[in-house]
N, C-alpha and C. Protein backbone atom coordinates (compact mmCIF):
# COMPACT_ATOMS: atom_id res chain seq x y z
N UNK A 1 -0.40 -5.90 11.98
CA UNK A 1 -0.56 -6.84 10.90
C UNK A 1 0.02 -6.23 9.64
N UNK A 2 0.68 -7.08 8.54
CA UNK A 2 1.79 -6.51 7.73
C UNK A 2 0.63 -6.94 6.50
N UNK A 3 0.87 -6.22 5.56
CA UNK A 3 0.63 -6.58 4.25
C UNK A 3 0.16 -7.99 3.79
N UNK A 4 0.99 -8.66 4.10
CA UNK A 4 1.33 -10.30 3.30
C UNK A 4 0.48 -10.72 4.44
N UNK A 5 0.08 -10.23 5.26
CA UNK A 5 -0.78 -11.42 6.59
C UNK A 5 -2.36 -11.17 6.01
N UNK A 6 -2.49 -10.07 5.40
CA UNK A 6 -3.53 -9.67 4.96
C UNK A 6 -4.29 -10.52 3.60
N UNK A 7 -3.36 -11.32 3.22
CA UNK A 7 -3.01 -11.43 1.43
C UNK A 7 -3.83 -13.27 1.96
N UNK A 8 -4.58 -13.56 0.99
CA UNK A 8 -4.86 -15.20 1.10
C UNK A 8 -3.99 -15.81 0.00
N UNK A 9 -3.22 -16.96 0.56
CA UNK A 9 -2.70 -17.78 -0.15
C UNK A 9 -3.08 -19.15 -0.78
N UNK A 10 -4.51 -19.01 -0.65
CA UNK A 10 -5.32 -20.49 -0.68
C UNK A 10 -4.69 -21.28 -1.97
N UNK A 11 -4.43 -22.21 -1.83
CA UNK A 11 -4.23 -23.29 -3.05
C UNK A 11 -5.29 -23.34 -4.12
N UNK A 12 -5.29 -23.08 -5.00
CA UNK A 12 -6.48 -24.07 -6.11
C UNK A 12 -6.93 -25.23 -5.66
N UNK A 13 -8.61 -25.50 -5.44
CA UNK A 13 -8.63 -27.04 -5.15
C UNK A 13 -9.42 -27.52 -6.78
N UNK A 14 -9.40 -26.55 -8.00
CA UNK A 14 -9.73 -26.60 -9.19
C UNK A 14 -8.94 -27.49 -9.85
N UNK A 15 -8.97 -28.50 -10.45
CA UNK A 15 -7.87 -29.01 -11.38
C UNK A 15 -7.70 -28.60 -12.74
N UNK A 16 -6.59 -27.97 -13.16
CA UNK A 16 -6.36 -27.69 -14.70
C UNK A 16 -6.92 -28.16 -15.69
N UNK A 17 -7.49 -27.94 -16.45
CA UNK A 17 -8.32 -28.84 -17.81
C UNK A 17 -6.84 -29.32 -18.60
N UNK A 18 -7.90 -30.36 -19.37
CA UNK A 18 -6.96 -31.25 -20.03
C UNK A 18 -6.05 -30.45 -21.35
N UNK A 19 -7.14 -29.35 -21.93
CA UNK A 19 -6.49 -28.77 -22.78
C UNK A 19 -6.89 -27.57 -22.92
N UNK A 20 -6.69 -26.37 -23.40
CA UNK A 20 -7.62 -25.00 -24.09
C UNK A 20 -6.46 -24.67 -25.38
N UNK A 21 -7.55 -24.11 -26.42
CA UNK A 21 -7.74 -23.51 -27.39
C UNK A 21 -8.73 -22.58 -27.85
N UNK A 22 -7.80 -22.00 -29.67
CA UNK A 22 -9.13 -20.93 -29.56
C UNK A 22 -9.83 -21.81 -30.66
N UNK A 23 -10.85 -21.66 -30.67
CA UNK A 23 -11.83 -22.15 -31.93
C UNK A 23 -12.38 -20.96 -33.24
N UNK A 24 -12.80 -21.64 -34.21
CA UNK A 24 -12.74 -20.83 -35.22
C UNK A 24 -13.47 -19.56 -35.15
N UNK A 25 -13.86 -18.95 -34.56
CA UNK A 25 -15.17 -18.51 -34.04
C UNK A 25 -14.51 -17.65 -33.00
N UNK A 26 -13.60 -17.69 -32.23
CA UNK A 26 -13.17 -16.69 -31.35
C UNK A 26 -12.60 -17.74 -30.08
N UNK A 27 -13.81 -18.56 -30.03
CA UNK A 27 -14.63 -19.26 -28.64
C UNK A 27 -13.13 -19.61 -27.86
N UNK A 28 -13.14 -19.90 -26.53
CA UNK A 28 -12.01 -20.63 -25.87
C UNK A 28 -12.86 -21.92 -25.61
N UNK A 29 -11.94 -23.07 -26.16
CA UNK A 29 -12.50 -24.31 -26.10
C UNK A 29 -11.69 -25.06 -24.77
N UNK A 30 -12.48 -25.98 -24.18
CA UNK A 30 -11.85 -25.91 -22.91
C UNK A 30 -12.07 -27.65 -22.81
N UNK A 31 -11.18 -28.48 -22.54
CA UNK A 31 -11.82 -30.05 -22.03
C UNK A 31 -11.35 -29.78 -20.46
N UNK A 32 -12.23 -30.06 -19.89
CA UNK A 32 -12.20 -30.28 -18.13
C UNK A 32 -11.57 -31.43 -18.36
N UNK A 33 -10.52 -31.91 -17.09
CA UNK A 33 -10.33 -33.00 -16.37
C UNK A 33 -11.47 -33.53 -15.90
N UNK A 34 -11.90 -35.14 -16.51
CA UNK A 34 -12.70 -35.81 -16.11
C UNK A 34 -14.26 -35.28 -16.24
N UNK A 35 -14.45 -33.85 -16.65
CA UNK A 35 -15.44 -33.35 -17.19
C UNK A 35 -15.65 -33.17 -18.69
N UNK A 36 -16.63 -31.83 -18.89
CA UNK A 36 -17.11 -31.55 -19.85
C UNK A 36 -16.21 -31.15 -21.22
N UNK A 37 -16.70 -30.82 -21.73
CA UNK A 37 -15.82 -30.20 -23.45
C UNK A 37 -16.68 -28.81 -23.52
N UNK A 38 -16.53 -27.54 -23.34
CA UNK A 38 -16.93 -26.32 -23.36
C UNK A 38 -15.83 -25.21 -24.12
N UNK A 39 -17.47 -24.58 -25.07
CA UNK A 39 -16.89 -22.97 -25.66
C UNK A 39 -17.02 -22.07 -25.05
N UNK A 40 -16.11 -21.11 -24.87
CA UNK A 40 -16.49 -19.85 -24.01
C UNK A 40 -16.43 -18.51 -25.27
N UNK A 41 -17.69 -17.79 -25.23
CA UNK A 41 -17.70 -17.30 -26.41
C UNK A 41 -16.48 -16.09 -25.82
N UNK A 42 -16.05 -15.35 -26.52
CA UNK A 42 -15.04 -14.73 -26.90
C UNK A 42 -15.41 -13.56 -25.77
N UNK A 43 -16.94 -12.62 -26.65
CA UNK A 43 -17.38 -11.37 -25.80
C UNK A 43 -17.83 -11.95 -24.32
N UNK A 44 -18.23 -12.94 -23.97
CA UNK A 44 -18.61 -13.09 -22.67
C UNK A 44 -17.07 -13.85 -21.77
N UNK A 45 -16.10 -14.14 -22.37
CA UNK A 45 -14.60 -14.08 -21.93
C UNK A 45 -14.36 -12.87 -21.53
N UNK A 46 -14.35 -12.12 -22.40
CA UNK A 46 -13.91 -10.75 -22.55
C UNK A 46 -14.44 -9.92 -20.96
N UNK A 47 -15.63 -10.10 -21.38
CA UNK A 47 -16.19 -9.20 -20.11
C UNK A 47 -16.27 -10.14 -18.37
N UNK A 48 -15.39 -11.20 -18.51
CA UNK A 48 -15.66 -11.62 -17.29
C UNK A 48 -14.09 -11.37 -17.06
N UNK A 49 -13.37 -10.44 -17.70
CA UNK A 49 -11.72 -10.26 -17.41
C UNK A 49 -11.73 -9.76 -15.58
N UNK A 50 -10.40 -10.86 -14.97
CA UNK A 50 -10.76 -10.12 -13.37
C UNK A 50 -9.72 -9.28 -13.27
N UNK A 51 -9.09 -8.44 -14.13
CA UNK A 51 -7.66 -7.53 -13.68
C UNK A 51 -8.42 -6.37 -13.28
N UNK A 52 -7.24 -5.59 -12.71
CA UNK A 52 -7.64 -4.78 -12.15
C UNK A 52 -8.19 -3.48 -12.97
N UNK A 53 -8.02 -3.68 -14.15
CA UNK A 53 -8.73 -2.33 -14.83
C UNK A 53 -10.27 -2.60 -14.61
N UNK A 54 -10.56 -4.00 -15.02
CA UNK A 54 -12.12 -4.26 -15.75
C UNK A 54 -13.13 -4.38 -14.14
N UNK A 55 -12.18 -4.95 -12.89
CA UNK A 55 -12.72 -4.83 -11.58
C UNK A 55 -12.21 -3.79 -10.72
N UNK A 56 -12.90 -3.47 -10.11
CA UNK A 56 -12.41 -2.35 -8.95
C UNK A 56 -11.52 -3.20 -7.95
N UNK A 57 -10.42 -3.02 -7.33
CA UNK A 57 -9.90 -4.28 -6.38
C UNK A 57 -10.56 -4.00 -5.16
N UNK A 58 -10.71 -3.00 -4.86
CA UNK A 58 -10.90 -2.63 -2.98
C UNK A 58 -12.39 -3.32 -3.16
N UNK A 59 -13.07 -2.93 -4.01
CA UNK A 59 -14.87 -3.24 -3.63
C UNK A 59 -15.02 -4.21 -4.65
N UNK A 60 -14.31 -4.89 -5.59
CA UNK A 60 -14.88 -5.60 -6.37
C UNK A 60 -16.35 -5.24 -7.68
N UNK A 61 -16.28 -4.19 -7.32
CA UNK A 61 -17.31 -3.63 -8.57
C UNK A 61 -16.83 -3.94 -10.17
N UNK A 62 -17.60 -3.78 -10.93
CA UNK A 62 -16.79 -4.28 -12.58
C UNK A 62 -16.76 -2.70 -12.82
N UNK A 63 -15.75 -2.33 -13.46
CA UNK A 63 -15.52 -0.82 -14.47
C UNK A 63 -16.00 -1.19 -15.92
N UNK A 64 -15.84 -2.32 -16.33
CA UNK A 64 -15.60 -2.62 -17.87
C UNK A 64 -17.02 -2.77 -18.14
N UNK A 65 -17.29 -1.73 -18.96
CA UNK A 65 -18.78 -1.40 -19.76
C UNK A 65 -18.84 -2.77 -20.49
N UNK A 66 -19.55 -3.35 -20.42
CA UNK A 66 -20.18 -4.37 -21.94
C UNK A 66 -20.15 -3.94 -23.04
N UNK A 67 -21.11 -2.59 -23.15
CA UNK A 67 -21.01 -2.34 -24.30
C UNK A 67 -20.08 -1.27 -24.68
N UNK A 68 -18.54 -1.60 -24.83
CA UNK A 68 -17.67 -1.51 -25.07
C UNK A 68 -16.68 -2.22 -25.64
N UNK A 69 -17.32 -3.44 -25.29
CA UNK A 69 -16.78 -4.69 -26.03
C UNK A 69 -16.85 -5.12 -27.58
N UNK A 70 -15.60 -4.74 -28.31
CA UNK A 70 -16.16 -5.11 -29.48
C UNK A 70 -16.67 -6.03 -29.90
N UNK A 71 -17.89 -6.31 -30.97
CA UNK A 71 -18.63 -7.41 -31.22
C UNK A 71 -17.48 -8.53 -32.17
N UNK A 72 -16.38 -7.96 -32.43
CA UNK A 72 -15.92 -9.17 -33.37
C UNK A 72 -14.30 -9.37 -32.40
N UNK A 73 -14.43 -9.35 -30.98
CA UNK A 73 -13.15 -9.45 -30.43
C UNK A 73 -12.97 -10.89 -30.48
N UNK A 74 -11.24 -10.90 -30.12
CA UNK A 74 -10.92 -12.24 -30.29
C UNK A 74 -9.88 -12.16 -29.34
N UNK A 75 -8.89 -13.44 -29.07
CA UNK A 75 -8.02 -13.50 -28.13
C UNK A 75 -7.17 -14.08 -29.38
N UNK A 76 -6.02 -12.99 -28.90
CA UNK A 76 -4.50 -13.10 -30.09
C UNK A 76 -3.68 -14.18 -29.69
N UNK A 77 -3.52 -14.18 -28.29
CA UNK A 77 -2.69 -15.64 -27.64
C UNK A 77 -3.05 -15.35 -26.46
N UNK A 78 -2.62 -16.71 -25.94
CA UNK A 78 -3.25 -17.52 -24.65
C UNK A 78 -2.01 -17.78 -24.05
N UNK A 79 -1.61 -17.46 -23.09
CA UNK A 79 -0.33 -18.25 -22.31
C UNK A 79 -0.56 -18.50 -20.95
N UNK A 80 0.60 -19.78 -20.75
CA UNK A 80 0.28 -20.66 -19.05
C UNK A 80 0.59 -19.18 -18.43
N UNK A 81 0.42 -19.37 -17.18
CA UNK A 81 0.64 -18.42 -15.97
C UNK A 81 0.73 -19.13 -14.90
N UNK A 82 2.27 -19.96 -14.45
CA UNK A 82 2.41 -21.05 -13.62
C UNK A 82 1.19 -22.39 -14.00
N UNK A 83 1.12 -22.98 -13.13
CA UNK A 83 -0.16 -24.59 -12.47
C UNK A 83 -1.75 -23.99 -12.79
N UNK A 84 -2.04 -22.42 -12.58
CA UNK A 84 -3.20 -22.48 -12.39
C UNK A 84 -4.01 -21.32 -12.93
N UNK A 85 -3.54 -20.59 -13.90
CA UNK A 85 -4.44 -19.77 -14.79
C UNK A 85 -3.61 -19.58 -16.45
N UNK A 86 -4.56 -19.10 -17.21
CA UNK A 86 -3.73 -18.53 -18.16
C UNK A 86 -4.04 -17.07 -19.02
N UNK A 87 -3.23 -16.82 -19.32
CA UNK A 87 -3.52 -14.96 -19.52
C UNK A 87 -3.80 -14.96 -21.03
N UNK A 88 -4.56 -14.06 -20.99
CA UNK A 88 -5.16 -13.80 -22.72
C UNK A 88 -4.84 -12.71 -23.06
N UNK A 89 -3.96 -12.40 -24.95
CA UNK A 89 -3.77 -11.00 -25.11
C UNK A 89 -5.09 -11.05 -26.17
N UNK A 90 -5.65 -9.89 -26.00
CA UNK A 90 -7.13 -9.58 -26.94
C UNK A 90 -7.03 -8.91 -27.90
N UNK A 91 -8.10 -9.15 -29.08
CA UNK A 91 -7.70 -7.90 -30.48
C UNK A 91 -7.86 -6.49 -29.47
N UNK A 92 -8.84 -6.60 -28.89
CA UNK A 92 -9.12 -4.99 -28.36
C UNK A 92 -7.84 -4.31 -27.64
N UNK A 93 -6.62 -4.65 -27.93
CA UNK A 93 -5.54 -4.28 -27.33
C UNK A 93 -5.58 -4.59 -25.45
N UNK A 94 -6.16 -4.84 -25.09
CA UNK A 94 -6.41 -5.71 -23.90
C UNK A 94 -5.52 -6.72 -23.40
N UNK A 95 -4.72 -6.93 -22.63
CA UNK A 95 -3.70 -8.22 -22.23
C UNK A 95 -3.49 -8.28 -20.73
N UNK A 96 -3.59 -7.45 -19.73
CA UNK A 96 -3.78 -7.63 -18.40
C UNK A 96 -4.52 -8.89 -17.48
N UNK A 97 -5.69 -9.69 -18.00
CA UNK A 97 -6.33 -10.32 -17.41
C UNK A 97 -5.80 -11.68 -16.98
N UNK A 98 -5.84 -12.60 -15.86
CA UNK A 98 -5.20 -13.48 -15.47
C UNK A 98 -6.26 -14.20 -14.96
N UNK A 99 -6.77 -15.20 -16.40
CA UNK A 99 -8.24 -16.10 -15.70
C UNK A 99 -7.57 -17.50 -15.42
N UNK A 100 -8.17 -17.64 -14.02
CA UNK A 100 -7.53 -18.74 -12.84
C UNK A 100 -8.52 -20.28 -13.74
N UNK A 101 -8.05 -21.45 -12.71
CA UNK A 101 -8.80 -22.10 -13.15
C UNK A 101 -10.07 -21.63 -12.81
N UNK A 102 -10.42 -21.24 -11.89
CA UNK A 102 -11.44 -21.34 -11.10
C UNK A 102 -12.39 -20.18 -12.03
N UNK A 103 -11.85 -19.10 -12.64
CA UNK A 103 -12.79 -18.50 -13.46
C UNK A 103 -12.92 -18.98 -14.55
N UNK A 104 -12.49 -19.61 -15.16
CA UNK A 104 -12.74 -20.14 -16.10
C UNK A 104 -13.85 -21.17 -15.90
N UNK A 105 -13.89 -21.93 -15.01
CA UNK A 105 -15.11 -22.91 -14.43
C UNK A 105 -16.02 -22.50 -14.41
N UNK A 106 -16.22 -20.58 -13.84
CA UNK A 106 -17.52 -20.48 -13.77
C UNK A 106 -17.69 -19.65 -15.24
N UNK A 107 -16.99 -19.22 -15.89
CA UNK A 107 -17.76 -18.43 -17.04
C UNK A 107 -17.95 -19.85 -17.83
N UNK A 108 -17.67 -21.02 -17.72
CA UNK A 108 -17.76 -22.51 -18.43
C UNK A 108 -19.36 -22.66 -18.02
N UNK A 109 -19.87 -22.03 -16.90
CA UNK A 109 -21.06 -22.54 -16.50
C UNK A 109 -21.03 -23.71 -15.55
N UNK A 110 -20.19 -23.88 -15.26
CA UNK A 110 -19.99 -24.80 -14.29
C UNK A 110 -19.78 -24.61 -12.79
């Protein structure tokens, strides 16, 4: 078995929200398709980053201390990343993270 047989290619069955922004406040403001209107506060963005610094990949453990997180972080820009996530660069010099739709749904609480 090769590499790539190993690898899941599952589709998103998440649909893209209608829009995101940042709000005055840090927050990522989010309208779901056909759902809700949600803020995602900034530090609890922050710490749900899934790259590979802030998660362990093999075991999935988190590395990224909380309290490490600065209390006044913010996200500098937001960009698409293809159909189905978008990447955040952070004041904390931070820019690696690639939140899918699907994480974004659940740090939405949803």
């Amino acid at each position: 078995m090769g590499f790539l047989d190993r690898i899941s290619f599952k589709q998103s069955t998440t649909p893209p929200p209608e829009s995101i922004a940042v709000g005055e406040k840090g927050e990522l403001v989010i309208v779901w398709s056909g759902g809700p209107r949600v803020a995602i506060p900034p530090v609890q963005l922050r710490d749900q980053c899934p790259c590979a610094s802030c998660i362990e990949e093999g075991t999935g453990r988190k590395i990224l201390d909380p309290a490490k997180i600065p209390a006044d972080i913010r996200p500098l820009e937001v960009t698409g990343v293809g159909n189905y996530a978008v990447k955040i660069a952070w004041s904390d010099g931070h820019d690696t993270g690639i939140y899918t739709w699907e994480t974004l749904r659940r740090a939405s609480g949803l």
